[in-house]
PDB file of N, CA and C in Angstrom:
ATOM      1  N   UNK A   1     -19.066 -21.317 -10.438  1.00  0.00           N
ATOM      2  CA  UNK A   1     -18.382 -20.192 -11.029  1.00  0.00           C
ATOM      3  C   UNK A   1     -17.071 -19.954 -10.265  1.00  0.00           C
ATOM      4  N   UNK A   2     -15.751 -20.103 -11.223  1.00  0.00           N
ATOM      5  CA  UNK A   2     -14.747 -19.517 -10.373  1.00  0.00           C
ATOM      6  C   UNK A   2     -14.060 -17.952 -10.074  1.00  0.00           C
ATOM      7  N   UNK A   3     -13.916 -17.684  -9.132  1.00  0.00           N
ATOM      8  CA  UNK A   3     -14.136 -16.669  -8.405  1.00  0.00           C
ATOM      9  C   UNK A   3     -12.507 -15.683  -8.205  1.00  0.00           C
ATOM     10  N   UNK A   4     -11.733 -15.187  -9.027  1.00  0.00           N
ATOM     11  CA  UNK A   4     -10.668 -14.854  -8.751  1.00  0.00           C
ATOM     12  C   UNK A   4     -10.569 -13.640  -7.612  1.00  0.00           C
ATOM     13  N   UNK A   5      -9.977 -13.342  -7.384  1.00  0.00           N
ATOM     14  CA  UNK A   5      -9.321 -12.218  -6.447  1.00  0.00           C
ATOM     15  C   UNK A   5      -8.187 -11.316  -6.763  1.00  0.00           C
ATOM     16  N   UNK A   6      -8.014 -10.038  -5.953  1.00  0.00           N
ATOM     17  CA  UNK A   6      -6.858  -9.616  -6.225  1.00  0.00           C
ATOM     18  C   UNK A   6      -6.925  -8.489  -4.697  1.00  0.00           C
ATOM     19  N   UNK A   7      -6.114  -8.453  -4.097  1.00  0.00           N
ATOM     20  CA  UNK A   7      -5.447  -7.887  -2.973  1.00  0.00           C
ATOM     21  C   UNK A   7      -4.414  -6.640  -3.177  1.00  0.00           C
ATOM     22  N   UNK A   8      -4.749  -5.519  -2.472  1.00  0.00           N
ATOM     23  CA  UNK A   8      -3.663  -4.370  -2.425  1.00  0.00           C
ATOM     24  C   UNK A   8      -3.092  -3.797  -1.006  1.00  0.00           C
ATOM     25  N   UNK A   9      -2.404  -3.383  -0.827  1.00  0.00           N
ATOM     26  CA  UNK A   9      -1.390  -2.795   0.335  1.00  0.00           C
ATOM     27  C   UNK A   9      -0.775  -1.923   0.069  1.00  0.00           C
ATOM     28  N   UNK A  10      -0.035  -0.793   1.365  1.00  0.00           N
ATOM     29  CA  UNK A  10       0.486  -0.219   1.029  1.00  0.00           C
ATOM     30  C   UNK A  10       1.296   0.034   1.795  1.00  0.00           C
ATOM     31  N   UNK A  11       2.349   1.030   2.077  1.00  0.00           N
ATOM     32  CA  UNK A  11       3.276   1.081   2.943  1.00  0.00           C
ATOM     33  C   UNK A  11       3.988   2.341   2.970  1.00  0.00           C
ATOM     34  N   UNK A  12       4.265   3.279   4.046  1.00  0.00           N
ATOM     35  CA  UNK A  12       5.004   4.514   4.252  1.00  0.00           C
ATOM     36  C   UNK A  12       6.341   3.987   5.001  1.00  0.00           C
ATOM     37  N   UNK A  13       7.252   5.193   4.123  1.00  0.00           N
ATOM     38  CA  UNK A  13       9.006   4.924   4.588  1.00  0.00           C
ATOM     39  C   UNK A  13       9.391   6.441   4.309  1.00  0.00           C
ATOM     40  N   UNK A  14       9.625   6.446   5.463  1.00  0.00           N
ATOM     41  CA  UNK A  14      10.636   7.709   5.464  1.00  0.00           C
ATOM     42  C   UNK A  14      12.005   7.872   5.362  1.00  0.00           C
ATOM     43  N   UNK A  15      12.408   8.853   4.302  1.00  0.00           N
ATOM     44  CA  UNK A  15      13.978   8.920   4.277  1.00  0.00           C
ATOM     45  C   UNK A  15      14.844   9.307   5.159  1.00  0.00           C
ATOM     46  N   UNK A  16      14.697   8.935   6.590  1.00  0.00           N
ATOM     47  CA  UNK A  16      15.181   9.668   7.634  1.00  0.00           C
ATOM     48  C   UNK A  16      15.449   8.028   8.306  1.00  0.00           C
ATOM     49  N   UNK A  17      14.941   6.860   8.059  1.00  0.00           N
ATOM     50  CA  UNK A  17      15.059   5.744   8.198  1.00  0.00           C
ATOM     51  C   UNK A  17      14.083   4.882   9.552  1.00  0.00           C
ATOM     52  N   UNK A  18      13.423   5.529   9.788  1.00  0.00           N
ATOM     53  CA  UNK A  18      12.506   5.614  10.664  1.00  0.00           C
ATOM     54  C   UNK A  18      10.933   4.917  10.301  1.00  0.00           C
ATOM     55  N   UNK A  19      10.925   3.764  11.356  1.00  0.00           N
ATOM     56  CA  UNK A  19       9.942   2.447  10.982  1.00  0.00           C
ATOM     57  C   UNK A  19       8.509   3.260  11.527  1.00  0.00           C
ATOM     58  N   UNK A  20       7.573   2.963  10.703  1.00  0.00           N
ATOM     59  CA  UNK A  20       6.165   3.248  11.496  1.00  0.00           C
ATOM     60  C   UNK A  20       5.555   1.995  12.780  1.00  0.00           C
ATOM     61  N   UNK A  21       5.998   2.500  13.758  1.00  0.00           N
ATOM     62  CA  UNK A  21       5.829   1.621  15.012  1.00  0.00           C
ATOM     63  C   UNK A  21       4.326   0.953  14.621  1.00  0.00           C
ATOM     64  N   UNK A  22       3.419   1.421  14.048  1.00  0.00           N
ATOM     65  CA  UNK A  22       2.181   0.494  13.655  1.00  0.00           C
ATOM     66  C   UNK A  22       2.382  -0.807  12.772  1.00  0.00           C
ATOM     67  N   UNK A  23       3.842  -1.030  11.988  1.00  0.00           N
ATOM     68  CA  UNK A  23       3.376  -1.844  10.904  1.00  0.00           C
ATOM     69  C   UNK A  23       4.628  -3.164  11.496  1.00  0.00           C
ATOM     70  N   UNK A  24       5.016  -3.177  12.852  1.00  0.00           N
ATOM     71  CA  UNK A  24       6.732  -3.623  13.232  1.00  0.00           C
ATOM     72  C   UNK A  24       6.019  -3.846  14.901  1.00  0.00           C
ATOM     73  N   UNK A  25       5.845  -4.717  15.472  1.00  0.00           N
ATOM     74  CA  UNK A  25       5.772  -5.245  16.658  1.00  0.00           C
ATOM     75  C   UNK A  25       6.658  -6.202  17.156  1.00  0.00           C
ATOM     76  N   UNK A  26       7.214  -5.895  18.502  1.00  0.00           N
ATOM     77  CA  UNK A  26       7.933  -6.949  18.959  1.00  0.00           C
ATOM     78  C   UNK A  26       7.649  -7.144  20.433  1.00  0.00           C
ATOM     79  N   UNK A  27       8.139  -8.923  20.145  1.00  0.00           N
ATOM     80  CA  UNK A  27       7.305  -9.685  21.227  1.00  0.00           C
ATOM     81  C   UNK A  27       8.388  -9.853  22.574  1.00  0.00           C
ATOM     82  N   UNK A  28       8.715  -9.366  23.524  1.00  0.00           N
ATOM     83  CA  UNK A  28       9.301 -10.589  24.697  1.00  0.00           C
ATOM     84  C   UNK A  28       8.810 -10.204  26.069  1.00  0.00           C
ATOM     85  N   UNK A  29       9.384 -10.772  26.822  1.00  0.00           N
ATOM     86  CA  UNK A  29       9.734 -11.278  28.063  1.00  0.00           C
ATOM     87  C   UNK A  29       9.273  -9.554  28.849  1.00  0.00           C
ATOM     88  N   UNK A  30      10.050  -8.434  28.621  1.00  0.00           N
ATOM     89  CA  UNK A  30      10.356  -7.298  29.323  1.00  0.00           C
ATOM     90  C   UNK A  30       9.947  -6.568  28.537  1.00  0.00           C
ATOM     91  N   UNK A  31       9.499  -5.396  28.820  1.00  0.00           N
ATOM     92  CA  UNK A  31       8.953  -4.018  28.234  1.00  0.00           C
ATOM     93  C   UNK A  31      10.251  -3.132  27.889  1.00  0.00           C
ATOM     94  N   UNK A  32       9.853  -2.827  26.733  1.00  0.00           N
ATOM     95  CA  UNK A  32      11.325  -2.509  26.406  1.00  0.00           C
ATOM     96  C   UNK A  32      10.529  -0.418  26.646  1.00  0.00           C
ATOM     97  N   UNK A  33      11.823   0.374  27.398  1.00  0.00           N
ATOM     98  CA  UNK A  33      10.984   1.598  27.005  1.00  0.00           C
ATOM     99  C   UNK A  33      12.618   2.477  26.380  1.00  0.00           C
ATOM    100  N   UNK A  34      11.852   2.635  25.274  1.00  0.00           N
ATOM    101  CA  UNK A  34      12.460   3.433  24.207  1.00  0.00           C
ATOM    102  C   UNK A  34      12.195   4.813  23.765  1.00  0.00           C
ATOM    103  N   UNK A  35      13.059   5.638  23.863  1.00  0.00           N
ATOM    104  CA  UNK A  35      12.777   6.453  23.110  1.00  0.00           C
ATOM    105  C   UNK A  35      13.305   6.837  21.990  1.00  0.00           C
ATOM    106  N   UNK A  36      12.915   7.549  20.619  1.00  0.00           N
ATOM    107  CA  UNK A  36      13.116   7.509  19.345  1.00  0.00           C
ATOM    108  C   UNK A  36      12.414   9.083  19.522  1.00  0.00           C
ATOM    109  N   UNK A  37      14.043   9.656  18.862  1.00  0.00           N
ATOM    110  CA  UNK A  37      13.608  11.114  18.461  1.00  0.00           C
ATOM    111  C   UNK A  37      13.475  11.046  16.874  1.00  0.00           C
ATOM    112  N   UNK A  38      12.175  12.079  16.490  1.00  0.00           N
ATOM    113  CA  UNK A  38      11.442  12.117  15.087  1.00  0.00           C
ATOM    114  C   UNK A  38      11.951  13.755  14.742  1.00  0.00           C
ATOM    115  N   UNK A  39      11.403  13.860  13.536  1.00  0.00           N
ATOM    116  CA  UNK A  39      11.346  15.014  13.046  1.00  0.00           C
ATOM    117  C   UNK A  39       9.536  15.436  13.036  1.00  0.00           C
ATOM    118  N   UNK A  40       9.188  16.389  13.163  1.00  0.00           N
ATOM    119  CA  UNK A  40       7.828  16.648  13.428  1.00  0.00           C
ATOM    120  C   UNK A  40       7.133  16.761  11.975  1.00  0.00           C
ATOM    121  N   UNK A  41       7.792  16.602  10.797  1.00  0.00           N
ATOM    122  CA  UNK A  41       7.432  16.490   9.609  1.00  0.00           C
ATOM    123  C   UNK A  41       8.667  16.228   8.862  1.00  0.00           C
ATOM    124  N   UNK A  42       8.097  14.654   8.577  1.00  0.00           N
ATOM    125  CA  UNK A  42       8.933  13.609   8.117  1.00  0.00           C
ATOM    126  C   UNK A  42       8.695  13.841   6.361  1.00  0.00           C
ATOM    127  N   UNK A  43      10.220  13.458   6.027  1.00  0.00           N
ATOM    128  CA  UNK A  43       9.669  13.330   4.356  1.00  0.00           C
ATOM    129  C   UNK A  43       9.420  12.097   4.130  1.00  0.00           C
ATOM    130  N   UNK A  44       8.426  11.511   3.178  1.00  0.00           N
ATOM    131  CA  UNK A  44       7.743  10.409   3.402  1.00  0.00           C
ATOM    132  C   UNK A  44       7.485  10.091   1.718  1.00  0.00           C
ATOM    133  N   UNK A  45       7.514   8.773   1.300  1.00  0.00           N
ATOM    134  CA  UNK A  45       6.622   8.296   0.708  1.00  0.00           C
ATOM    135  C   UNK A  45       6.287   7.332   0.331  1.00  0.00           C
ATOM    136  N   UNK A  46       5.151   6.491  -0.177  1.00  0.00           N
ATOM    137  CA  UNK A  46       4.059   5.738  -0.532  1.00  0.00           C
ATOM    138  C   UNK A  46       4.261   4.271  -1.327  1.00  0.00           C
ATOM    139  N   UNK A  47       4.849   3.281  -0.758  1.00  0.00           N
ATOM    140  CA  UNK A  47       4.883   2.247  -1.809  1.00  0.00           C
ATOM    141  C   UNK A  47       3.250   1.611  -2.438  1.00  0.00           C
ATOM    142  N   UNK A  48       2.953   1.466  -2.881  1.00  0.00           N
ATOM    143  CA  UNK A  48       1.900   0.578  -3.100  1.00  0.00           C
ATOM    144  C   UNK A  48       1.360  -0.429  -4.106  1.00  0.00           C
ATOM    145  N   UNK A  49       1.168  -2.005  -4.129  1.00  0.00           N
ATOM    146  CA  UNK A  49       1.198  -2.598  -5.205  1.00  0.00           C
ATOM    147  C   UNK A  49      -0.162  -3.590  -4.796  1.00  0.00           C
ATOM    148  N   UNK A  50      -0.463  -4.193  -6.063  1.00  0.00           N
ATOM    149  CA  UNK A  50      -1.637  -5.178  -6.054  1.00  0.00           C
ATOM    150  C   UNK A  50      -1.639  -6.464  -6.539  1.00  0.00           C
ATOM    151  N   UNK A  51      -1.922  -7.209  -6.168  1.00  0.00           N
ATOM    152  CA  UNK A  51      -1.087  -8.967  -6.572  1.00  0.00           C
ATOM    153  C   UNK A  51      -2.419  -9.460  -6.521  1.00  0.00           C
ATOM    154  N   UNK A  52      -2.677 -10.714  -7.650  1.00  0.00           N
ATOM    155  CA  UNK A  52      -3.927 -11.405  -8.143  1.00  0.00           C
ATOM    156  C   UNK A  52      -2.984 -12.646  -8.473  1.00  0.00           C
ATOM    157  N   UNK A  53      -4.062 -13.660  -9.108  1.00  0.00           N
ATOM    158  CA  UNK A  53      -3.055 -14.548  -9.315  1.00  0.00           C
ATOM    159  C   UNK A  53      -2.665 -14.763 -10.663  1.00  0.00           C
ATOM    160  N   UNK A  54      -3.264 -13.317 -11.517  1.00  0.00           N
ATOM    161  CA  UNK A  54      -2.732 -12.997 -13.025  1.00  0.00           C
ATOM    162  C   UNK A  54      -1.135 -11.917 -12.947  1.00  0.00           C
ATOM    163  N   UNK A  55      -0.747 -11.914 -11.286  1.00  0.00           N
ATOM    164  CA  UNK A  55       0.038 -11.552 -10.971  1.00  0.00           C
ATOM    165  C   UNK A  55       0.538 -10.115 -10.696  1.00  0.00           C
ATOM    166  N   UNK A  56       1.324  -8.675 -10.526  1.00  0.00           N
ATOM    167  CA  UNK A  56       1.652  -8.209  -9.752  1.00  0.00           C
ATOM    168  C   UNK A  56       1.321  -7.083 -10.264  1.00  0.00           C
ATOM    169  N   UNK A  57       0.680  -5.795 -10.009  1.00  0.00           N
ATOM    170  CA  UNK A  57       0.757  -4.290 -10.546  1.00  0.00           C
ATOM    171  C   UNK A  57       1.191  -3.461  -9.843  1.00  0.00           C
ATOM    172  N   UNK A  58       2.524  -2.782 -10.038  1.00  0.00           N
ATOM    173  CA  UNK A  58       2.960  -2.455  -9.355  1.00  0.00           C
ATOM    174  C   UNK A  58       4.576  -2.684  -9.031  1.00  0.00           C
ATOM    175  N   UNK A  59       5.501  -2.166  -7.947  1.00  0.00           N
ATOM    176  CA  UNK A  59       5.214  -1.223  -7.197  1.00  0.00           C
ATOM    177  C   UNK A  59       4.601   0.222  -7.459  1.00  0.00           C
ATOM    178  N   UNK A  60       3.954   0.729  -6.913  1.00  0.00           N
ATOM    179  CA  UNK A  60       3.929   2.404  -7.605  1.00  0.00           C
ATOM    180  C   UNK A  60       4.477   3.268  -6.230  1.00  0.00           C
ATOM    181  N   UNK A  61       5.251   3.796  -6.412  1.00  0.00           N
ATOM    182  CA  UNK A  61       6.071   5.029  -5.617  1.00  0.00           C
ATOM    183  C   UNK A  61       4.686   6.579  -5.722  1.00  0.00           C
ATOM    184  N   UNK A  62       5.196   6.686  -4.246  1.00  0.00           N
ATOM    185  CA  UNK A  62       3.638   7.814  -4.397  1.00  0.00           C
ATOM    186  C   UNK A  62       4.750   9.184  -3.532  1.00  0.00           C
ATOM    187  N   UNK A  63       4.776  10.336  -3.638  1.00  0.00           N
ATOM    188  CA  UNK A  63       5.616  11.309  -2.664  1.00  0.00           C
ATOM    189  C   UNK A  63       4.869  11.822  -1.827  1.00  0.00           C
ATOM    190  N   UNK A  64       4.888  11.922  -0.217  1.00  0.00           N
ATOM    191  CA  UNK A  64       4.466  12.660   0.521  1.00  0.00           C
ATOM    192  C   UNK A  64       3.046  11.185   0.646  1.00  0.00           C
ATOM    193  N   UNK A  65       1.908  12.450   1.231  1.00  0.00           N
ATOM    194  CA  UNK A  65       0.399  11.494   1.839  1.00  0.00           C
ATOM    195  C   UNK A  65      -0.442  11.302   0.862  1.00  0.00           C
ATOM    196  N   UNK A  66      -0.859  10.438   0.562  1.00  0.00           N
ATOM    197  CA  UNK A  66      -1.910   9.768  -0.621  1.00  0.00           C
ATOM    198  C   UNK A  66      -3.091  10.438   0.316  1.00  0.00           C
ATOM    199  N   UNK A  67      -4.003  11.418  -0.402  1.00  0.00           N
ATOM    200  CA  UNK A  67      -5.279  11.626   0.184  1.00  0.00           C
ATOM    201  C   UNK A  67      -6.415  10.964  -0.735  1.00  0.00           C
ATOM    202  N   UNK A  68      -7.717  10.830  -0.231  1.00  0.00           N
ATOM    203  CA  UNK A  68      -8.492   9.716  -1.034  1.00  0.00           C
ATOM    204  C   UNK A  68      -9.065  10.487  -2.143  1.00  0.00           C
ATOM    205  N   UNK A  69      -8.437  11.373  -2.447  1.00  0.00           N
ATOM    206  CA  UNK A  69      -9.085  11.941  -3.867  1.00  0.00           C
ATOM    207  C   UNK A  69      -7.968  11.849  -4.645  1.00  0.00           C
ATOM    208  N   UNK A  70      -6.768  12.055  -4.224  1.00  0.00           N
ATOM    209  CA  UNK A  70      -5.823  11.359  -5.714  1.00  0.00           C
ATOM    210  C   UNK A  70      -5.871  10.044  -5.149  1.00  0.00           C
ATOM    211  N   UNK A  71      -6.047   8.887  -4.046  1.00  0.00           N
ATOM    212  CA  UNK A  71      -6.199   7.766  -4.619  1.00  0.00           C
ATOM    213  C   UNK A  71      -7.455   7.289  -5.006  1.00  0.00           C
ATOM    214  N   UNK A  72      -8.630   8.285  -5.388  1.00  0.00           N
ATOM    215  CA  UNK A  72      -9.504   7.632  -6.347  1.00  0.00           C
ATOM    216  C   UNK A  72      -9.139   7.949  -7.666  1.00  0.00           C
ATOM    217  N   UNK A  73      -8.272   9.204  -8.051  1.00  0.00           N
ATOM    218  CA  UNK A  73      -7.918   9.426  -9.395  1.00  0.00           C
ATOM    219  C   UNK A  73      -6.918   8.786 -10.026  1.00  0.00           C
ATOM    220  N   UNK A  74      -6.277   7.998  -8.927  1.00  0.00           N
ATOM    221  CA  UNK A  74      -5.434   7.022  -9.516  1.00  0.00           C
ATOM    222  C   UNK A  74      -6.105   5.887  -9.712  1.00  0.00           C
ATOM    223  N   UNK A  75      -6.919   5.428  -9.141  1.00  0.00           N
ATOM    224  CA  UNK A  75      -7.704   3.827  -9.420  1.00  0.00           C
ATOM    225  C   UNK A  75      -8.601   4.010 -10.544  1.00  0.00           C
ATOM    226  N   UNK A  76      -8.941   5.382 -10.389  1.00  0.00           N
ATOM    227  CA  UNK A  76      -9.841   5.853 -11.894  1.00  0.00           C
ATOM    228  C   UNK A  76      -8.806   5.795 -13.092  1.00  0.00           C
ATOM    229  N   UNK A  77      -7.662   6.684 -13.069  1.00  0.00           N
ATOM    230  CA  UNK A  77      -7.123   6.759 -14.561  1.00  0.00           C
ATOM    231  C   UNK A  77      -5.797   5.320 -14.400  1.00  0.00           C
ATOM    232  N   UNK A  78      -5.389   4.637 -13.733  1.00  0.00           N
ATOM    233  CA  UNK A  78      -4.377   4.048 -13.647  1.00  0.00           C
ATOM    234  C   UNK A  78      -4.631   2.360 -13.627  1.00  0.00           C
ATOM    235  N   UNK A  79      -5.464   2.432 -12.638  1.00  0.00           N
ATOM    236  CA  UNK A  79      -5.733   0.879 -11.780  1.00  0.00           C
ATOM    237  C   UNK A  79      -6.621  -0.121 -12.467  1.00  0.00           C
ATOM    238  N   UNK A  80      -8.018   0.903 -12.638  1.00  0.00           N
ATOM    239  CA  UNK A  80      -9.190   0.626 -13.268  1.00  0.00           C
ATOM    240  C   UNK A  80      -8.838   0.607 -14.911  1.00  0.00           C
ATOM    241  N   UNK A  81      -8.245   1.189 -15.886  1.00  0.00           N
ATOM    242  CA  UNK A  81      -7.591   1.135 -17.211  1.00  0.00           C
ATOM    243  C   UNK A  81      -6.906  -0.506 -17.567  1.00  0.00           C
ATOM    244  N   UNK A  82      -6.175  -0.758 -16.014  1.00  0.00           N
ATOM    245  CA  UNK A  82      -5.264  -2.089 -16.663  1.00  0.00           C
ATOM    246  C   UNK A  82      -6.052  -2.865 -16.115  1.00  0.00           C
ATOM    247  N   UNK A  83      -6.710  -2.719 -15.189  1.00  0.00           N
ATOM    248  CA  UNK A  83      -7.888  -4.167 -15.187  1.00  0.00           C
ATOM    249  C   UNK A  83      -8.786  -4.333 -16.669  1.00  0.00           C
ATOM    250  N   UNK A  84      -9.589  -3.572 -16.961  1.00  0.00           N
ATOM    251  CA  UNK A  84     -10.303  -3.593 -18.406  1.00  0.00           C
ATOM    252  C   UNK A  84      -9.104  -4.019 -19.089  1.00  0.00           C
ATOM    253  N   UNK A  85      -7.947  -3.331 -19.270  1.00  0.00           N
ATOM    254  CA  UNK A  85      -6.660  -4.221 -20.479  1.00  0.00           C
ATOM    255  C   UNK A  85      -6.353  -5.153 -20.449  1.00  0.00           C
ATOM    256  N   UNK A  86      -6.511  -5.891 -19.337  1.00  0.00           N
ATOM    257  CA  UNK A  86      -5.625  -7.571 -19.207  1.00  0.00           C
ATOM    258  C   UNK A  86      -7.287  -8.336 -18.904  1.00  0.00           C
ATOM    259  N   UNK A  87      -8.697  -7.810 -19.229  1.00  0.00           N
ATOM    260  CA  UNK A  87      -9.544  -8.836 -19.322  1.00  0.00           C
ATOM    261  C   UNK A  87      -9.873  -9.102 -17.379  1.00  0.00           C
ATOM    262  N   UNK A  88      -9.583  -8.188 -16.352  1.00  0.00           N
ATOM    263  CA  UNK A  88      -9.652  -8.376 -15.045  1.00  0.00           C
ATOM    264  C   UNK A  88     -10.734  -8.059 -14.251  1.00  0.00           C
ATOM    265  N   UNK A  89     -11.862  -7.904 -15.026  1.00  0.00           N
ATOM    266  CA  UNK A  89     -13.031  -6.994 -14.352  1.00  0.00           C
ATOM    267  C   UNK A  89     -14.282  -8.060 -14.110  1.00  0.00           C
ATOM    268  N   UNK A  90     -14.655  -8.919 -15.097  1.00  0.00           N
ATOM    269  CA  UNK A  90     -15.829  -9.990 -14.873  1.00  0.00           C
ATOM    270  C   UNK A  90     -15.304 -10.575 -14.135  1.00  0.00           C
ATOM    271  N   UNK A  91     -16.315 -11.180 -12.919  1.00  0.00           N
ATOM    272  CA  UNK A  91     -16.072 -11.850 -12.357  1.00  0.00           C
ATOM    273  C   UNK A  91     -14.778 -12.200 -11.660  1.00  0.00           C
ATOM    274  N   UNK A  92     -14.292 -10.943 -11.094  1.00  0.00           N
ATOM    275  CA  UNK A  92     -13.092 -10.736 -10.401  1.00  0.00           C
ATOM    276  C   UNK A  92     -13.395  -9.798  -8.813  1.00  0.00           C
ATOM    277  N   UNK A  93     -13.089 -10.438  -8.139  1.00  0.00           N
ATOM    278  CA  UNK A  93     -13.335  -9.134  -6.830  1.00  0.00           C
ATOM    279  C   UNK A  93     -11.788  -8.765  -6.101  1.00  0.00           C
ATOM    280  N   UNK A  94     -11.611  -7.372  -5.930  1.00  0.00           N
ATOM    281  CA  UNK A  94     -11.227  -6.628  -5.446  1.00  0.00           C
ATOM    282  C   UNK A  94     -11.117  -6.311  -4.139  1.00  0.00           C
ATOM    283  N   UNK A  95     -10.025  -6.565  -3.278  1.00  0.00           N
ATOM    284  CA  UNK A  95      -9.830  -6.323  -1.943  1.00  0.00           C
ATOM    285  C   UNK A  95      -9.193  -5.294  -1.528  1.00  0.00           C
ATOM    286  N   UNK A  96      -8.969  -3.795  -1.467  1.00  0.00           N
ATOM    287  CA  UNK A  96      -8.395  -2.828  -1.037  1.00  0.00           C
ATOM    288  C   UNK A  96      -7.917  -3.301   0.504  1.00  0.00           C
ATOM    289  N   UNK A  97      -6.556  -2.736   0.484  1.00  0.00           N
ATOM    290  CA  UNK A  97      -6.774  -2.532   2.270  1.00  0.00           C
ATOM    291  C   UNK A  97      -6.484  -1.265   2.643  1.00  0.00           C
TER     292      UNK A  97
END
């Protein structure tokens, strides 16, 4: 039986231009010590897309923090809708990250 897949990600950017030190590592020689002044509440928001090899859904632009009850109401009315439409649900597994 062949076995498709499909993979999702996501990503926060703030309009202030400011990288999330979790998703950006750098490697050398010397410790670099930096400091980076923030705003204590950043405006922020949400890229997020899902790629299979029936190909790409997405980007979706999200404003502010995705909490897991609008992102189950989005996988409920949004995500889960175009999988059943394009035939994506038998025998397909799903990888959130």
């Amino acid at each position: 039986m062949e076995r498709k897949f499909g993979f999702s990600d996501e990503a926060y950017f703030t309009f202030d231009g400011h990288l999330n030190k979790q998703n950006y590592r750098y490697w050398g020689r010397e410790r670099l010590e930096i400091t980076v002044v923030r705003s204590l509440h950043l405006k922020k928001f949400l890229v997020w897309c899902a790629i299979s090899s029936h190909g790409v859904f997405g980007p979706i632009f999200i404003d502010g923090t995705l909490s897991a009850a609008n992102y189950r109401k989005f996988l409920d009315e949004k995500f889960i809708p175009f999988l059943h439409g394009h035939d994506l649900v038998q025998g397909h597994w799903f990888m959130q990250d």
